[in-house]
N, C-alpha and C. Protein backbone atom coordinates (compact mmCIF):
# COMPACT_ATOMS: atom_id res chain seq x y z
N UNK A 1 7.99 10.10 19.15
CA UNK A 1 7.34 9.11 19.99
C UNK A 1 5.94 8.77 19.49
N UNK A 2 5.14 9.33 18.80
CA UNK A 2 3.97 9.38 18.74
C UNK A 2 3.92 9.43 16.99
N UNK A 3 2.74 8.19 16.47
CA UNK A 3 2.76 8.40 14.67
C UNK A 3 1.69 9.69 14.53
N UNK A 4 0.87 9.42 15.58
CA UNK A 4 -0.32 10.59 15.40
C UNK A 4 -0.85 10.86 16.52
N UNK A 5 -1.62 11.61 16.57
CA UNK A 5 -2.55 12.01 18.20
C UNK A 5 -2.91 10.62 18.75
N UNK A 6 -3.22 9.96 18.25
CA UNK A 6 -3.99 8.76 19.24
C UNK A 6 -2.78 7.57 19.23
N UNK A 7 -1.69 7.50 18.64
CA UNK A 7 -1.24 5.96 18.53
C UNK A 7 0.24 6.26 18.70
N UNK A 8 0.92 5.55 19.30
CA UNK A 8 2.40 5.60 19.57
C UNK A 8 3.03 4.41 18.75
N UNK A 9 4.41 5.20 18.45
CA UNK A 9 5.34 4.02 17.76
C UNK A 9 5.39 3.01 18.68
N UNK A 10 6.58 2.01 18.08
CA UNK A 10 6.27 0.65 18.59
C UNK A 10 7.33 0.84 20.01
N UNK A 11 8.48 1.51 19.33
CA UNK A 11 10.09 2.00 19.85
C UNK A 11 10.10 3.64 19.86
N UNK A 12 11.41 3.85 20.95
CA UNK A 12 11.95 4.73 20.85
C UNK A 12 12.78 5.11 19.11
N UNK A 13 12.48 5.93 18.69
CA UNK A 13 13.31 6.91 17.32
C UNK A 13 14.95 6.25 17.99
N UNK A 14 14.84 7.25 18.80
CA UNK A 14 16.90 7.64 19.42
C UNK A 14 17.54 6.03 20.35
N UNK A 15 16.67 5.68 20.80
CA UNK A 15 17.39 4.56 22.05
C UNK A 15 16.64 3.21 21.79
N UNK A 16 15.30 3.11 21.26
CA UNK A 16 14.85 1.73 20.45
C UNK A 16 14.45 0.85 21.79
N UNK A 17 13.80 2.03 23.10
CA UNK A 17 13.45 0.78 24.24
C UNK A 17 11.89 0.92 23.43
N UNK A 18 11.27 -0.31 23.54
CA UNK A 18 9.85 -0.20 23.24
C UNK A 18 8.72 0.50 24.35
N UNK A 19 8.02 1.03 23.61
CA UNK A 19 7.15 1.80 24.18
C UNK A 19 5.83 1.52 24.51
N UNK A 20 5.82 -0.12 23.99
CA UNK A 20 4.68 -0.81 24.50
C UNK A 20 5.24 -1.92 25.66
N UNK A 21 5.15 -1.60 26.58
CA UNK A 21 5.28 -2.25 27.27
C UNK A 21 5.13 -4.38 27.84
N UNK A 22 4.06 -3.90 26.49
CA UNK A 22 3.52 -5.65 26.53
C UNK A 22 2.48 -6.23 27.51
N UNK A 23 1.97 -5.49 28.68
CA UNK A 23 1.31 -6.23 29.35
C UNK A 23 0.50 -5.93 29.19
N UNK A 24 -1.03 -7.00 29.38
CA UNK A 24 -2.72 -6.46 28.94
C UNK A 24 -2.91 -5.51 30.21
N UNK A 25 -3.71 -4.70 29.58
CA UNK A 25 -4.58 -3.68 30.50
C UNK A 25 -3.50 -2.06 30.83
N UNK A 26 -2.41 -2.33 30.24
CA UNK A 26 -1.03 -1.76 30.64
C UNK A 26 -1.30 -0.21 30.94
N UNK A 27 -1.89 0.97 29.67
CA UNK A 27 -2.13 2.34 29.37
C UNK A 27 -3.23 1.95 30.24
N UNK A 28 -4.02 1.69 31.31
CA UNK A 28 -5.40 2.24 32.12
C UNK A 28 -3.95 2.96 33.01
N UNK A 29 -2.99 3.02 33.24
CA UNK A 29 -2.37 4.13 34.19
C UNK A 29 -2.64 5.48 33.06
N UNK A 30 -2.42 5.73 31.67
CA UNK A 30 -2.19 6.55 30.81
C UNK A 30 -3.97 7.48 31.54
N UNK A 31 -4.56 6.52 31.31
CA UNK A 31 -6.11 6.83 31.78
C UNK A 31 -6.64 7.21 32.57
N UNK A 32 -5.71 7.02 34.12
CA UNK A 32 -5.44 7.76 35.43
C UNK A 32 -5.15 9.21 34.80
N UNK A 33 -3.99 9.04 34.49
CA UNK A 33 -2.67 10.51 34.20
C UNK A 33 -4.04 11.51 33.08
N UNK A 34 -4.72 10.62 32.06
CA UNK A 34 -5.42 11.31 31.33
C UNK A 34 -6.37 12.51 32.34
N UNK A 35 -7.37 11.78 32.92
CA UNK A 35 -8.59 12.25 33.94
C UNK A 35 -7.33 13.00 34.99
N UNK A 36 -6.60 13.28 35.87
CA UNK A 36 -6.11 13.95 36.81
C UNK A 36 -5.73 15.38 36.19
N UNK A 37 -4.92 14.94 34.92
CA UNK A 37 -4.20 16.25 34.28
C UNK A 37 -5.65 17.26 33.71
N UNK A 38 -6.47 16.69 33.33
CA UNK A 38 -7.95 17.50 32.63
C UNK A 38 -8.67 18.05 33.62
N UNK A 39 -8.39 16.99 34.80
CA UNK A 39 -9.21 17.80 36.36
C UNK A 39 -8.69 19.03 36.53
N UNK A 40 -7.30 19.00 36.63
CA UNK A 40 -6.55 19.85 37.17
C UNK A 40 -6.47 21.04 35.95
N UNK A 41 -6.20 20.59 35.39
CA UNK A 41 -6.34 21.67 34.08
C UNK A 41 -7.92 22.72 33.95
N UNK A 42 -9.29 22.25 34.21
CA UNK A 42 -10.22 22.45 34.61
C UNK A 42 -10.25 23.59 36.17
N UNK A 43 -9.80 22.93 36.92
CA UNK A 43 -9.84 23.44 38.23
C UNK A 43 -9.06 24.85 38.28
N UNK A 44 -7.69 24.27 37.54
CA UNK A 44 -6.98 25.59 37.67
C UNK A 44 -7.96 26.80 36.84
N UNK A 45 -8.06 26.66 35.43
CA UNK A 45 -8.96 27.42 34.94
C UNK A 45 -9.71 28.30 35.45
N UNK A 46 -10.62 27.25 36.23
CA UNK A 46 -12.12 28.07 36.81
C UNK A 46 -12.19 29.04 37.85
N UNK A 47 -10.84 28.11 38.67
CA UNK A 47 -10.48 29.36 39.54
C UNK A 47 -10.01 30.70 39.60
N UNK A 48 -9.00 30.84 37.94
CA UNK A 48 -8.42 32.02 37.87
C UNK A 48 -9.78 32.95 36.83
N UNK A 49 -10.54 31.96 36.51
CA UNK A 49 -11.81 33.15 35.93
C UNK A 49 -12.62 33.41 37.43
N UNK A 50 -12.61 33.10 38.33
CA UNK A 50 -13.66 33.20 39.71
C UNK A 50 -12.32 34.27 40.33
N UNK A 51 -11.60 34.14 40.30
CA UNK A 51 -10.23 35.33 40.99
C UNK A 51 -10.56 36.31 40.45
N UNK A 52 -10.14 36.66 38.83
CA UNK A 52 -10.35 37.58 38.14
C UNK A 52 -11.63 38.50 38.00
N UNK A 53 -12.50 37.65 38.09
CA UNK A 53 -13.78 37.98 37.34
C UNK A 53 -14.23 38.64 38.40
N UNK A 54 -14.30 38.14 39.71
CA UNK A 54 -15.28 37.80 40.91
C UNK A 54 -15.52 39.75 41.42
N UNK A 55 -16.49 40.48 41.31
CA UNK A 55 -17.76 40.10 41.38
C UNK A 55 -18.76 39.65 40.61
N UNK A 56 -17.78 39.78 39.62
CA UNK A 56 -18.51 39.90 38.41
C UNK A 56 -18.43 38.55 37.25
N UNK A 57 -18.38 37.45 37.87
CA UNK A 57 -18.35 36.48 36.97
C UNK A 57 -19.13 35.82 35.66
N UNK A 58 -18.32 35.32 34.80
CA UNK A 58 -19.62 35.56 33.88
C UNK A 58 -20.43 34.03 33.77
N UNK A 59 -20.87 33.89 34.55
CA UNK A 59 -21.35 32.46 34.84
C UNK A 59 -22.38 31.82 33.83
N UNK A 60 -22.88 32.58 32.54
CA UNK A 60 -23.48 31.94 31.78
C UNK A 60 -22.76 31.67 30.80
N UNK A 61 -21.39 32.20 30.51
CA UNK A 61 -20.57 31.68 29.62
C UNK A 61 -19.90 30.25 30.48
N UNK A 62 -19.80 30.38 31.67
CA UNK A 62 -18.87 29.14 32.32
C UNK A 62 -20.03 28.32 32.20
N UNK A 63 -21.32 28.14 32.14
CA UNK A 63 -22.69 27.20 32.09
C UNK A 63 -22.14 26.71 30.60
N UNK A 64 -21.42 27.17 29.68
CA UNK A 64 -21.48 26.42 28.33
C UNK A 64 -20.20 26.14 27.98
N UNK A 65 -19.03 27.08 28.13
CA UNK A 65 -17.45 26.71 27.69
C UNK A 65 -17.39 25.37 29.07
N UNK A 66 -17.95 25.56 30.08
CA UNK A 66 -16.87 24.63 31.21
C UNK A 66 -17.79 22.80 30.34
N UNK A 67 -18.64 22.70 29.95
CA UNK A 67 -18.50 21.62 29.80
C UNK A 67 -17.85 21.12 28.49
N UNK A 68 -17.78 21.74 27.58
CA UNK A 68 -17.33 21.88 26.26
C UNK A 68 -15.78 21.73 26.93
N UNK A 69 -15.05 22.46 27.28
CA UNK A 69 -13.74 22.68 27.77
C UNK A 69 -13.42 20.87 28.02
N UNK A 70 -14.78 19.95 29.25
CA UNK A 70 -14.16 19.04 30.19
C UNK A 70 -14.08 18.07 28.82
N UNK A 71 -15.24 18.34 27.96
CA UNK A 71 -14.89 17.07 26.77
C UNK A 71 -13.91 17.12 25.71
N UNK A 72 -13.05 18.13 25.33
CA UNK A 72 -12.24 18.67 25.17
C UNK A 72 -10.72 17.99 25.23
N UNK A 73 -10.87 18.64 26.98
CA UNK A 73 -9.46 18.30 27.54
C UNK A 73 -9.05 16.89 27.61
N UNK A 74 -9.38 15.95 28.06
CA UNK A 74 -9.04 14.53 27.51
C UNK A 74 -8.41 14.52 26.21
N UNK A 75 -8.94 14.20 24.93
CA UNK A 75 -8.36 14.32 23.96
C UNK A 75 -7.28 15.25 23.66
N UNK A 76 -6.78 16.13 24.06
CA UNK A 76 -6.32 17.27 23.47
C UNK A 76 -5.14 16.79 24.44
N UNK A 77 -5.51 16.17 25.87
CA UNK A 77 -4.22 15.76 26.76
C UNK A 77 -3.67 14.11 26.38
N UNK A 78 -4.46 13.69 25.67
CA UNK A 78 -4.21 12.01 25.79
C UNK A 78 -2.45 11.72 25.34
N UNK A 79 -1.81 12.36 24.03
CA UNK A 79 -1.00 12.16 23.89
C UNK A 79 0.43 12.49 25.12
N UNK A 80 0.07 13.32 25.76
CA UNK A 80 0.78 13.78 26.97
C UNK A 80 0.28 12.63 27.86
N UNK A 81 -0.61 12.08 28.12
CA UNK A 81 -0.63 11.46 29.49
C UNK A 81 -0.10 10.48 29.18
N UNK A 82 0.12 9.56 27.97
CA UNK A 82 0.53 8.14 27.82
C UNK A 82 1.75 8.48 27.91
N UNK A 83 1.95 9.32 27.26
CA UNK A 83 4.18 9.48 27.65
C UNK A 83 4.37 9.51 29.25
N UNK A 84 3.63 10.55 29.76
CA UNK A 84 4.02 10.69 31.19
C UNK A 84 3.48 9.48 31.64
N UNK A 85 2.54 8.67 31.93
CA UNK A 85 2.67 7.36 32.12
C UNK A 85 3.75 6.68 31.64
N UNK A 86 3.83 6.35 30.71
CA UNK A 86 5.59 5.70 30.19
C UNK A 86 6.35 5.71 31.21
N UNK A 87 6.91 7.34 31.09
CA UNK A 87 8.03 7.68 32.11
C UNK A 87 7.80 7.25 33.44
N UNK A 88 6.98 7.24 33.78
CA UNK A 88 6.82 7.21 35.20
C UNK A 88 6.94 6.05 35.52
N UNK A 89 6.28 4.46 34.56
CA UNK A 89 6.96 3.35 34.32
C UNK A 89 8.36 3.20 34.72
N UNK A 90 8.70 3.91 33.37
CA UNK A 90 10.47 3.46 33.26
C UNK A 90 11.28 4.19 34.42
N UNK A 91 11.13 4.88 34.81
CA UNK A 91 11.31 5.43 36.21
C UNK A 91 11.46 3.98 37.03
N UNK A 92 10.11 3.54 37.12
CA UNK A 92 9.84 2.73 38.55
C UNK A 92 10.31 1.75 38.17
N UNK A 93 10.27 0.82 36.92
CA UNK A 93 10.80 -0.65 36.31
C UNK A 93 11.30 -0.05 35.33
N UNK A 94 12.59 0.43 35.24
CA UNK A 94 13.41 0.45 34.35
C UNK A 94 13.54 -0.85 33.19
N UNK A 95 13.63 -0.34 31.86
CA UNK A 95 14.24 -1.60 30.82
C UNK A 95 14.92 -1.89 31.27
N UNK A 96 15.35 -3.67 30.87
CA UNK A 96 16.24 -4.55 31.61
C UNK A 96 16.62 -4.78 30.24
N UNK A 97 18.26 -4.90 29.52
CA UNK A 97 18.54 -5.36 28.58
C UNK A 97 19.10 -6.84 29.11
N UNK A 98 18.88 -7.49 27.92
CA UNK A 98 19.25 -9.25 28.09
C UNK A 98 20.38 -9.19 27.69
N UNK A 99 21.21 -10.19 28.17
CA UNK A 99 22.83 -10.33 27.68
C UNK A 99 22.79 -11.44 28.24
N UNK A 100 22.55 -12.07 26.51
CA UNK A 100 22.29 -13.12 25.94
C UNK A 100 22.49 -13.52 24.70
C-alpha cells in the first residue's frame, strides 16, 4: 500500500481500488486519525510510567522523553493513520464499480 513512509501508491497491489480518493482536502481525516492515535499513544504511556513508577516517578526524565516522544509519534504513526482513514472511508462509501 505504501511506496515509502510518507507517500501511498496510486492503487491497491491485489484489488486495484484507488487509494486516492480524488477529492481536495480528502487525507485532513488521515490528520484527525494522525493527532488522536499519538494522543492516545502518549496518554497511555504516561500513565503506565505514573502506575508503575508512582512514588517514585522519574519526572525529570518525563520533562525531556515526553516531548521528544509527542514529536516523534506523528511521524512514526502517519503511515498507519492514512490507511485507517482509507478504511474507514471505504467502510462508509464503499467503491462503486461502473458498468459501462
Amino acid at each position: 500500500m505504501l511506496k515509502h513512509w510518507f507517500k501511498m501508491r496510486s492503487a491497491c497491489g491485489n484489488c486495484g481500488i484507488p487509494l486516492e480518493r480524488g477529492e481536495k482536502d480528502y487525507f485532513i481525516g488521515s490528520m484527525m486519525w494522525n493527532l488522536l492515535l499519538s494522543e492516545f499513544v502518549f496518554i497511555a504511556i504516561f500513565v503506565s510510567v505514573l502506575v508503575i513508577r508512582w512514588p517514585n516517578v522519574p519526572w525529570d526524565a518525563i520533562q525531556f522523553v515526553a516531548p521528544l516522544g509527542m514529536l516523534l509519534a506523528p511521524l512514526l504513526l502517519f503511515p498507519f493513520s492514512k490507511l485507517v482513514w482509507l478504511a474507514f472511508d471505504l467502510m462508509l462509501r464503499p467503491e462503486r464499480v461502473d458498468s459501462g
